[in-house]
N, C-alpha and C. Protein backbone atom coordinates (compact mmCIF):
# COMPACT_ATOMS: atom_id res chain seq x y z
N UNK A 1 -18.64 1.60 1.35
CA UNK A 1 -19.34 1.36 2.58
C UNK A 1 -18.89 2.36 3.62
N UNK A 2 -19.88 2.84 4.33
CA UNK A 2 -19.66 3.99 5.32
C UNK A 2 -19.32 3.22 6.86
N UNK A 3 -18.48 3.56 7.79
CA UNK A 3 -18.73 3.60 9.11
C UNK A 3 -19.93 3.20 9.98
N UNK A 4 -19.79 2.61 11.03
CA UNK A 4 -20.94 3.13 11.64
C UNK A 4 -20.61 2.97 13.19
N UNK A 5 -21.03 3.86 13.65
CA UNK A 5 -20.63 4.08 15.13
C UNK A 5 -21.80 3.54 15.94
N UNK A 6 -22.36 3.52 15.58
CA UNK A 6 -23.45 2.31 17.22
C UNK A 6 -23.69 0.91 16.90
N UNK A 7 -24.34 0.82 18.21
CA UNK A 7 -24.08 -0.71 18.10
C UNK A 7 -25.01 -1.83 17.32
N UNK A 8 -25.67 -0.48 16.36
CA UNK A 8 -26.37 -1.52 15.74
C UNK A 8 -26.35 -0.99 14.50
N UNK A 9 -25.58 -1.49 13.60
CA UNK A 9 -24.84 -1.25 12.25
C UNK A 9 -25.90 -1.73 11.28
N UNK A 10 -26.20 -1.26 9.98
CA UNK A 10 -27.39 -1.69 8.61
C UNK A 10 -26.33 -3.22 8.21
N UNK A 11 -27.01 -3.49 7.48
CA UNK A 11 -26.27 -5.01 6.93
C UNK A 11 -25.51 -4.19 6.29
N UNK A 12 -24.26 -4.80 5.95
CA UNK A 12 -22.97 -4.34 4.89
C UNK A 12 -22.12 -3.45 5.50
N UNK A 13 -22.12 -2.91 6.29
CA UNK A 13 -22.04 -1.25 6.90
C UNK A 13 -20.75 -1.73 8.00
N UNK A 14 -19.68 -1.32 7.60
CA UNK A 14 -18.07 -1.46 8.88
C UNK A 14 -18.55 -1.26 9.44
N UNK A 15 -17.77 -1.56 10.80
CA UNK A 15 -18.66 -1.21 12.67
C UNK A 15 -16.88 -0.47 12.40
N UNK A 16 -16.67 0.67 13.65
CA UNK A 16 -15.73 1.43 13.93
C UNK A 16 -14.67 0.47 13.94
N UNK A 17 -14.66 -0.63 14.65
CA UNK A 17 -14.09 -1.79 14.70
C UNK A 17 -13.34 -2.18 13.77
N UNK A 18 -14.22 -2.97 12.93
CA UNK A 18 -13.38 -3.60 11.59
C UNK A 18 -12.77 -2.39 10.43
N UNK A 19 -13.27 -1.27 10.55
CA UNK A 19 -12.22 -0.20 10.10
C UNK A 19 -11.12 0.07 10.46
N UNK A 20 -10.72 0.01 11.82
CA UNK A 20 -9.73 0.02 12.54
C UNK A 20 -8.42 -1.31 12.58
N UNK A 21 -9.33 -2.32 11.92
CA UNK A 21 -8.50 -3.61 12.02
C UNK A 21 -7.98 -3.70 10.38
N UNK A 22 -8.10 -2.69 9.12
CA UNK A 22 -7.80 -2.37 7.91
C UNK A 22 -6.41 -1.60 7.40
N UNK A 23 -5.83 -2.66 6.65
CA UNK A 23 -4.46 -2.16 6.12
C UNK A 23 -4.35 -1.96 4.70
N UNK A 24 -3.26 -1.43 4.66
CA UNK A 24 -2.99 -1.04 3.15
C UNK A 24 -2.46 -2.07 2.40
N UNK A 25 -3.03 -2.93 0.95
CA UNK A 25 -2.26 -3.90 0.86
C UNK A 25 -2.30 -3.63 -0.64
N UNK A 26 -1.74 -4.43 -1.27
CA UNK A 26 -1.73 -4.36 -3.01
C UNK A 26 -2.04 -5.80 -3.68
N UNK A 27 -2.78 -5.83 -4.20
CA UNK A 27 -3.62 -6.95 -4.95
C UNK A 27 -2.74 -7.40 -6.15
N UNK A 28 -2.82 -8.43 -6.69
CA UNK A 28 -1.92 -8.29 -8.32
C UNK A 28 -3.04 -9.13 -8.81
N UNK A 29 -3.12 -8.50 -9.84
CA UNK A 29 -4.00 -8.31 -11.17
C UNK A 29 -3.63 -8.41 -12.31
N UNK A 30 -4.56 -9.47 -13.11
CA UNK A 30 -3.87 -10.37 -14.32
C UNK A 30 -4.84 -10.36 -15.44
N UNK A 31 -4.33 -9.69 -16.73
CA UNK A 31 -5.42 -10.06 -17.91
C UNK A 31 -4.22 -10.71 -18.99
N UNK A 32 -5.32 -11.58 -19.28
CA UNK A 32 -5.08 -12.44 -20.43
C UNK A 32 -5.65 -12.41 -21.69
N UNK A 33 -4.95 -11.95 -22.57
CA UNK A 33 -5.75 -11.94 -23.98
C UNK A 33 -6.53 -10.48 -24.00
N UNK A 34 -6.82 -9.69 -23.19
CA UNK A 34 -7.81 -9.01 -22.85
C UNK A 34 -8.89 -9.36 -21.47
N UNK A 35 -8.74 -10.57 -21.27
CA UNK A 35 -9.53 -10.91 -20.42
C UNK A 35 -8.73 -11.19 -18.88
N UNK A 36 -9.58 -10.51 -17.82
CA UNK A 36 -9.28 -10.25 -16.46
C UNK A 36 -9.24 -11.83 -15.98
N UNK A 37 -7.96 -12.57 -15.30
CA UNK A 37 -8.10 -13.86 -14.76
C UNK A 37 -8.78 -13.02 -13.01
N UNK A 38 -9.14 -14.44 -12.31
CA UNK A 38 -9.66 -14.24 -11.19
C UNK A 38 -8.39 -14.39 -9.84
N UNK A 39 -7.85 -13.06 -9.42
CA UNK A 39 -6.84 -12.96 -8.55
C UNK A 39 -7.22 -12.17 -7.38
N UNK A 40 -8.42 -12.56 -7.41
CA UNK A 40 -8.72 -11.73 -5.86
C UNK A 40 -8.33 -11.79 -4.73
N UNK A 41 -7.79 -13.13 -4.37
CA UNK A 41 -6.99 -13.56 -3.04
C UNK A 41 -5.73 -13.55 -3.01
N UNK A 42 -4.94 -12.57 -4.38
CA UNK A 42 -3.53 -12.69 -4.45
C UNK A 42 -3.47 -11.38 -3.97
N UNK A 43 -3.30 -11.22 -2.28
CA UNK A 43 -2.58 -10.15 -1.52
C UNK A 43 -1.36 -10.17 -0.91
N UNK A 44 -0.17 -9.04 -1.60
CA UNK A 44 0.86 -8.84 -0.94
C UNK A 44 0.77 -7.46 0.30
N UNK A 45 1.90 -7.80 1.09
CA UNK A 45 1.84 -6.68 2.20
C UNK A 45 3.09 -5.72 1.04
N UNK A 46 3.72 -6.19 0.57
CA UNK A 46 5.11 -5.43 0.15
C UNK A 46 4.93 -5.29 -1.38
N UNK A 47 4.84 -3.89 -1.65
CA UNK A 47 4.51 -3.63 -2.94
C UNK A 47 5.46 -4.13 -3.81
N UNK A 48 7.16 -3.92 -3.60
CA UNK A 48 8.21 -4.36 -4.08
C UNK A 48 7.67 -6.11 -4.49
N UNK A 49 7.19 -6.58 -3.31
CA UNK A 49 7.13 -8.19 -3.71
C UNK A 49 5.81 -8.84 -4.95
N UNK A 50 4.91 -7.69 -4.94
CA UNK A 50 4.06 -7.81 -5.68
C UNK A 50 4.19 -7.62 -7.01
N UNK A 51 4.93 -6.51 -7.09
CA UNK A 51 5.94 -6.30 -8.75
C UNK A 51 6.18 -7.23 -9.23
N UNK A 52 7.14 -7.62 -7.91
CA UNK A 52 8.29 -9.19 -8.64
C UNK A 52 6.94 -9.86 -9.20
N UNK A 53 5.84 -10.46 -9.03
CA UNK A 53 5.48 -11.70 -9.12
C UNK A 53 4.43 -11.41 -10.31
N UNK A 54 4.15 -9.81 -10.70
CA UNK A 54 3.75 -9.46 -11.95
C UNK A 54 4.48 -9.21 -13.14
N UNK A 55 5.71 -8.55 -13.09
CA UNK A 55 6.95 -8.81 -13.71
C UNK A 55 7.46 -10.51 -14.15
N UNK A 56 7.23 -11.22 -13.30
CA UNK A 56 7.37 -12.27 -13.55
C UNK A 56 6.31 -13.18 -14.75
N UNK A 57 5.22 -12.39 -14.30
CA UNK A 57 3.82 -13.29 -14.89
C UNK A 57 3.64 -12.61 -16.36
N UNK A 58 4.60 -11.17 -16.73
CA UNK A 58 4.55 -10.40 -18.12
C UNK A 58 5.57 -10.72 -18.51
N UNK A 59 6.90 -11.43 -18.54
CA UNK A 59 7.74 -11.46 -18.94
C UNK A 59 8.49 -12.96 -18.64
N UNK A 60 7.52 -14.29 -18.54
CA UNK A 60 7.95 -15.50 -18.10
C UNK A 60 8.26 -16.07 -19.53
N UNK A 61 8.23 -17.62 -19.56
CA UNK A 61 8.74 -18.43 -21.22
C UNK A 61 8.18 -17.53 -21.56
N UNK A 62 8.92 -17.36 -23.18
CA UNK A 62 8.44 -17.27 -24.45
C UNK A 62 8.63 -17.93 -25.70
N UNK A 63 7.21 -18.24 -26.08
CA UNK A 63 7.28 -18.96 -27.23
C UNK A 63 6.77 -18.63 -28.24
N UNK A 64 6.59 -19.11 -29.13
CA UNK A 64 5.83 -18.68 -30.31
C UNK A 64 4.37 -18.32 -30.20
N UNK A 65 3.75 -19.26 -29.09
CA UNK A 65 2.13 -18.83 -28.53
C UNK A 65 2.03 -18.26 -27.41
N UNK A 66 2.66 -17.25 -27.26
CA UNK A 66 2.39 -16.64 -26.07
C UNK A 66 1.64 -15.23 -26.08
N UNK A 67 1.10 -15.78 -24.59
CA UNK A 67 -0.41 -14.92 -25.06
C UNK A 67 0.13 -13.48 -24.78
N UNK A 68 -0.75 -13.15 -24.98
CA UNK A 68 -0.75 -11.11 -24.45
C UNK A 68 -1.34 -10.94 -23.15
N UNK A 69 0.03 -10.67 -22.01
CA UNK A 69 -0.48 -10.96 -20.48
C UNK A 69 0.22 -9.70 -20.08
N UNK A 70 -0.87 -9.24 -18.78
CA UNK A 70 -0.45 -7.88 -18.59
C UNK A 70 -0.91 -8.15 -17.35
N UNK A 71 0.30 -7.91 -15.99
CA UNK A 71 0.16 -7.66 -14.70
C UNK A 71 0.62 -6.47 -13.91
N UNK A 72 -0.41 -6.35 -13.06
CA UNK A 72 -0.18 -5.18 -12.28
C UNK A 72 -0.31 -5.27 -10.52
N UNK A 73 -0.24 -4.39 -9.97
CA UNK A 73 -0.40 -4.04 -8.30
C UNK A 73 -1.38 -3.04 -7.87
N UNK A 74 -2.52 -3.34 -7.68
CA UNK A 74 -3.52 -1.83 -7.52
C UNK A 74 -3.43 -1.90 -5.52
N UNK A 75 -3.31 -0.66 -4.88
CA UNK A 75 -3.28 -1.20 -3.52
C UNK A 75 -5.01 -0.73 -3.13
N UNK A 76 -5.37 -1.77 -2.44
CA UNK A 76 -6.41 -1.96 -1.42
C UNK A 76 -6.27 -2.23 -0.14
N UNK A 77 -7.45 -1.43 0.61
CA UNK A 77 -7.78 -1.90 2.32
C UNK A 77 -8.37 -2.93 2.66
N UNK A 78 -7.35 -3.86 3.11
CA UNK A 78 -8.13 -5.32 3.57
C UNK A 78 -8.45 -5.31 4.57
N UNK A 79 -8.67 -6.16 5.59
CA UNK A 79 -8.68 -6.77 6.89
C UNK A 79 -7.88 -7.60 7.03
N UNK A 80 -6.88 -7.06 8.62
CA UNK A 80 -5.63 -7.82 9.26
C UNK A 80 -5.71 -9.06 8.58
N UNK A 81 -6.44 -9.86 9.37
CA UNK A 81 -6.44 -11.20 9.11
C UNK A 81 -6.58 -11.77 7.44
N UNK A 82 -6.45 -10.85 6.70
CA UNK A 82 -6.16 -11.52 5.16
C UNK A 82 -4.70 -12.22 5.04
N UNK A 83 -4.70 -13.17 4.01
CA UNK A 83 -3.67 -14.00 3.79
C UNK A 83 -3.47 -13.15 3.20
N UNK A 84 -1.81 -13.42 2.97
CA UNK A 84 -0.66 -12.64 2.13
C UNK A 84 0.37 -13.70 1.86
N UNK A 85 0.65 -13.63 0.64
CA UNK A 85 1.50 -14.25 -0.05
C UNK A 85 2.80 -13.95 -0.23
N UNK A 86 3.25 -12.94 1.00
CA UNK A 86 4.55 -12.48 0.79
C UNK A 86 5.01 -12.43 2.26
């Protein structure tokens, strides 16, 4: 999505505004089996803290059925007001 500088923005389209109110954050991201679970609202501000809690989620019990789980940290631009879990 592009910018838009006047005051009358297309549908979808940032106003200068809410670009300006956008930080750098890191998402953690979870597949199971092969398959992507739904972690879209798991935003950390601290990449360090986001590790921990994927590190944690690849390397928790193990048992004899344990699945094939693979977590990561991709960073994205949110908006201020996103929750963060750290």
């Amino acid at each position: 999505m592009g910018g838009c500088v006047s005051l009358h923005c297309p549908a979808g389209a940032l106003s200068v505004h809410e670009i300006l109110e956008m930080i750098m954050a890191f998402m953690l991201l979870v597949m199971v089996n092969g398959e992507m679970r739904d972690t879209e609202m798991m935003y950390f501000k601290n990449i360090n803290r986001c590790n921990f809690f994927a590190n944690a989620i690849e390397t928790g019990y193990k048992n004899d059925k344990q699945y094939k789980i693979t977590a990561w940290c991709e960073p994205k631009m949110v908006p201020e007001a996103t929750k963060f879990w750290d």
